[in-house]
Structures are given as structure tokens and as C-alpha cells.
Protein backbone atom coordinates (compact mmCIF):
# COMPACT_ATOMS: atom_id res chain seq x y z
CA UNK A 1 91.40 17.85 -15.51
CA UNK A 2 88.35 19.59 -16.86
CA UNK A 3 88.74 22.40 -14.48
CA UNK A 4 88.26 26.09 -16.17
CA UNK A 5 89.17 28.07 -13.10
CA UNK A 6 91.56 27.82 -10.77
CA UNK A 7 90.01 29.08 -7.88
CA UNK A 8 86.17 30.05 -7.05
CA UNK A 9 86.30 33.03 -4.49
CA UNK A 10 83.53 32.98 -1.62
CA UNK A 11 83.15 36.53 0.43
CA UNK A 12 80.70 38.35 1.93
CA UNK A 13 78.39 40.37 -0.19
CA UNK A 14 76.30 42.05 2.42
CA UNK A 15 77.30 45.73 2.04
CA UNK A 16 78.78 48.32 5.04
CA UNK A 17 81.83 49.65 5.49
CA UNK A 18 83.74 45.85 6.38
CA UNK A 19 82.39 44.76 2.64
CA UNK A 20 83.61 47.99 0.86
CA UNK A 21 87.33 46.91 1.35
CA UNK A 22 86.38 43.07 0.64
CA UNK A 23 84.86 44.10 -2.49
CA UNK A 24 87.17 45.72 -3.51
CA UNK A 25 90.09 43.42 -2.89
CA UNK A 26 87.62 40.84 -4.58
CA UNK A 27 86.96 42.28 -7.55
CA UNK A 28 90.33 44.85 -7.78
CA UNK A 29 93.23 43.35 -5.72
CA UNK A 30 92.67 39.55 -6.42
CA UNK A 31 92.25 39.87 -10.15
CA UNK A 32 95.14 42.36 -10.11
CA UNK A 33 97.56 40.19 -8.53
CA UNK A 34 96.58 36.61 -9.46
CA UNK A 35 94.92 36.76 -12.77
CA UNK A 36 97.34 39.72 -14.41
CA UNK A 37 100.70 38.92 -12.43
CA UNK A 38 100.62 35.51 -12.08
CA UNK A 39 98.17 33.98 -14.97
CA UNK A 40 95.52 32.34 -12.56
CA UNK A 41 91.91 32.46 -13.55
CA UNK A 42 89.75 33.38 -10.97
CA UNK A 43 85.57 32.23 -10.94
CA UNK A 44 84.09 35.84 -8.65
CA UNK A 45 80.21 35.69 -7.95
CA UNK A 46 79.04 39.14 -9.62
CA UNK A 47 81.38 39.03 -12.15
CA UNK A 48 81.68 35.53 -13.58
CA UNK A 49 78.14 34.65 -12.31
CA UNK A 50 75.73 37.58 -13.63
CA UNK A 51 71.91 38.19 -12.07
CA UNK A 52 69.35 36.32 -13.75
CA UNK A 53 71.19 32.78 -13.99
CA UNK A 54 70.16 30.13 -12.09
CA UNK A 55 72.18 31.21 -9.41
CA UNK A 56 72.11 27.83 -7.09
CA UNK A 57 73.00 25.45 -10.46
CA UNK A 58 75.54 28.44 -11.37
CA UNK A 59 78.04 28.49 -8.41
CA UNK A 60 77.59 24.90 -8.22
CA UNK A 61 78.58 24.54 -11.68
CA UNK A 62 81.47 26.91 -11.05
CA UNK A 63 82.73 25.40 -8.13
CA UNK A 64 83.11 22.27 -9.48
CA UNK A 65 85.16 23.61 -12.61
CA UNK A 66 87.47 25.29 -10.31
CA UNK A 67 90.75 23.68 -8.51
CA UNK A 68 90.63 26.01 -5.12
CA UNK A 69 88.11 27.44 -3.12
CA UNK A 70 89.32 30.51 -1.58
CA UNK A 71 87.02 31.85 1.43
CA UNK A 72 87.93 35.37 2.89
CA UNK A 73 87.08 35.05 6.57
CA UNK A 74 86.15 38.30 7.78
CA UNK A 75 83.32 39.22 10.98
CA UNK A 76 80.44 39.94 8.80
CA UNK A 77 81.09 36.24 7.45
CA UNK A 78 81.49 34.54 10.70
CA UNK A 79 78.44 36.61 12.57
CA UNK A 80 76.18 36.38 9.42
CA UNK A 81 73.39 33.71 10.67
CA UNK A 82 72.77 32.43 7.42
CA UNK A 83 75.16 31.09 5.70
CA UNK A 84 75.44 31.27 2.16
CA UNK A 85 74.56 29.04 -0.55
CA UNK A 86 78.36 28.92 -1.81
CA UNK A 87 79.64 28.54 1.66
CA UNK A 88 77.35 25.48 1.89
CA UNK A 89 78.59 23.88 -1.22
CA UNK A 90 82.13 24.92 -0.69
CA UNK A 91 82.34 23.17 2.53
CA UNK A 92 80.48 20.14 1.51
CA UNK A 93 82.85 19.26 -1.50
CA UNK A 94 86.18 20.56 0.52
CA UNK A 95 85.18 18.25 3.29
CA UNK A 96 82.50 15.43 2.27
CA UNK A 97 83.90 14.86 -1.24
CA UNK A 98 87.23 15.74 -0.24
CA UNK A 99 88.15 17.23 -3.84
CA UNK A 100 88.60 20.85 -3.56
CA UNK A 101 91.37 22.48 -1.38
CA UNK A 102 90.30 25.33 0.71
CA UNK A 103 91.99 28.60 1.12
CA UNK A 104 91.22 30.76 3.56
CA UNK A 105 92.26 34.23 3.55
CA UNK A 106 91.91 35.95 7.54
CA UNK A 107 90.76 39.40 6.46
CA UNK A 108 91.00 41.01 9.95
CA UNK A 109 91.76 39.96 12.87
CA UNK A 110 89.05 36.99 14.26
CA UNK A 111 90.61 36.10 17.34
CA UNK A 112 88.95 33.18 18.83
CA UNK A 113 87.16 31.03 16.00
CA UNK A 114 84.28 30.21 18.46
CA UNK A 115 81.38 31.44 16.28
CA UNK A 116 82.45 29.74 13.63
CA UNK A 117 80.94 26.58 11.80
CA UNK A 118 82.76 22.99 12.75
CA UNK A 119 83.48 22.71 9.31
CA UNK A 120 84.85 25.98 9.13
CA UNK A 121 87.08 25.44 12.42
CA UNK A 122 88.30 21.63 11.09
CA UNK A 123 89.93 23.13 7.94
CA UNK A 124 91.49 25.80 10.32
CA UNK A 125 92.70 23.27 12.11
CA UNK A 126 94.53 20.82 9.52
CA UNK A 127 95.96 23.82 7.41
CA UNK A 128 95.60 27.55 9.35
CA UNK A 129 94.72 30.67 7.47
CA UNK A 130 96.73 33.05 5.58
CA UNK A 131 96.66 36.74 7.59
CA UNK A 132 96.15 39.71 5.63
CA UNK A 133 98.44 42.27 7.55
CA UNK A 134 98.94 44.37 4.82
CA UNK A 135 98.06 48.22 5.06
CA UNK A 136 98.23 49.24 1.24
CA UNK A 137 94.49 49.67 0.43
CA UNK A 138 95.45 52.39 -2.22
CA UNK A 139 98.44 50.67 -3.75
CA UNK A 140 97.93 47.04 -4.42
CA UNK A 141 100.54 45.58 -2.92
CA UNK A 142 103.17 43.17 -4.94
CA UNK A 143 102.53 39.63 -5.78
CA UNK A 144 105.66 39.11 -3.98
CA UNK A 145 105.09 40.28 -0.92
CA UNK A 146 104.74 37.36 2.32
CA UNK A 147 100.92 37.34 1.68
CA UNK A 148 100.58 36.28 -2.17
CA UNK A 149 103.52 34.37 -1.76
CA UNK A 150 101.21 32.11 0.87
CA UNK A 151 98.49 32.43 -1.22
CA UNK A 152 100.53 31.29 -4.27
CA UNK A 153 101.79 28.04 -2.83
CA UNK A 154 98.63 26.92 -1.85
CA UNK A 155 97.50 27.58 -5.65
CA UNK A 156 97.51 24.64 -8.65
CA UNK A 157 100.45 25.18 -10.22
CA UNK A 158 99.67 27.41 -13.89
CA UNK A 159 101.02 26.36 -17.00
CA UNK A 160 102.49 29.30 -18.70
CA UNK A 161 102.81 28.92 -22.59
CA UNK A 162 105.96 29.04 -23.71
């Protein structure tokens, strides 16, 4: 299908204590789990996208090479006014284009989605979220557990070599 990754992951990058545990399940927990344990290949802005590129052709480039879009919903994303250039893009091609499946992984508790973005609240409202209830900061959890399990399903399927 031409695709190189199979999901491009959108979080917040502002940093305080909220983005300290998102950056670290970004760039320690998600590889961990679905790039080593379950052979998925993950596109992470700061690591597959490096300063100095043309950052705007970059993640558009990126996004389009990659099967999923996985969005971690968390209060700094929600509250931040404005909205970032991948979150644009991510939503346009998940929604207008209609060729890239959204997952969206609920950080923390929102509650009521009322500051979010219509388009933001629509895909919440076909598919839901998947709830990150899990306490093990220290010990990355198993792939196994309830969480990755949702997350896995709503993955491309990988081809393992045989």
C-alpha cells in the first residue's frame, strides 16, 4: 500500500509536569510495547522527524505514509488554543479524505469533551477512546494487558516474516 509506518503518533509537546509522563510513554512505552513486542513501526515527531526539516512538508509526508493516526488526548491538548500543525492535518485526512483511521488514546481523565474541536468530538462519537487506567509508570506494563489489547485491534494487521 505504500505505507512505511503504521501509525503517526500526535501528543502534546509543550513541556510541565502533564507532558513529562506523555513523553515518556511516547517515546519509551509506545515503542516498547508496539514496535519491540508486537513488530509495528511507529512515525514519533522528535524522533522520526528531526529539527531543521521542513517540518510542515515533513509530518505531512509522514502522515500520509502511515496507516493510523494515534492522538493521545490529554488537558494540555484539549486547553491548548492553538492547535497544532499535525492535529490539523490529522483531522483533515481522518475526516475530509476519509483515509486514515484515528486512534485516540484518553490519557487522563477528560470528563466532558466540551472544549474540544467538532472534529475531535465526531470521531469520539462514531468510535470512543481507549482509557489509559493503568498505574505502572515505572514498569511498562504488558502488551497484553486490556489497554494494548484495544490499542492492538484498532491497529493494521503486521505481517510477521516467517
Amino acid at each position: 500500500d505504500g505505507k512505511i509506518y503504521d501509525a503517526y503518533v500526535i501528543y502534546p509537546k509543550n513541556h510541565n509536569n502533564e507532558a513529562n509522563f506523555v513523553e515518556y510513554f511516547v517515546y519509551q512505552v509506545m515503542p516498547d510495547i508496539l514496535e519491540n513486542k508486537c513488530g509495528y513501526k511507529l512515525c514519533i515527531y522528535g524522533r522520526d522527524i528531526y529539527p531543521g526539516e521542513d517540518i510542515v512538508s515533513e509530518i505531512e509526508k509522514r502522515m500520509q505514509k502511515s496507516r493510523r493516526l494515534i492522538i493521545l488526548l490529554t488537558h494540555q491538548l484539549i486547553n491548548c488554543k492553538e492547535h497544532t500543525y499535525d492535529q490539523h492535518i490529522a483531522l483533515y485526512n481522518a475526516l475530509i479524505q476519509n483515509d486514515t483511521k484515528v486512534i485516540l488514546l484518553e490519557m487522563e481523565t477528560i470528563g466532558t469533551y466540551g472544549k474540544l474541536q467538532e472534529s475531535l468530538k465526531f470521531i469520539i462519537k462514531q468510535q470512543g477512546t481507549i482509557k489509559w487506567k493503568e498505574q505502572h509508570t515505572v514498569h511498562p506494563q504488558s502488551p497484553n494487558s486490556k489497554f494494548w489489547k484495544q490499542v492492538r485491534y484498532h491497529m493494521p494487521l503486521t505481517l510477521k516474516s516467517s
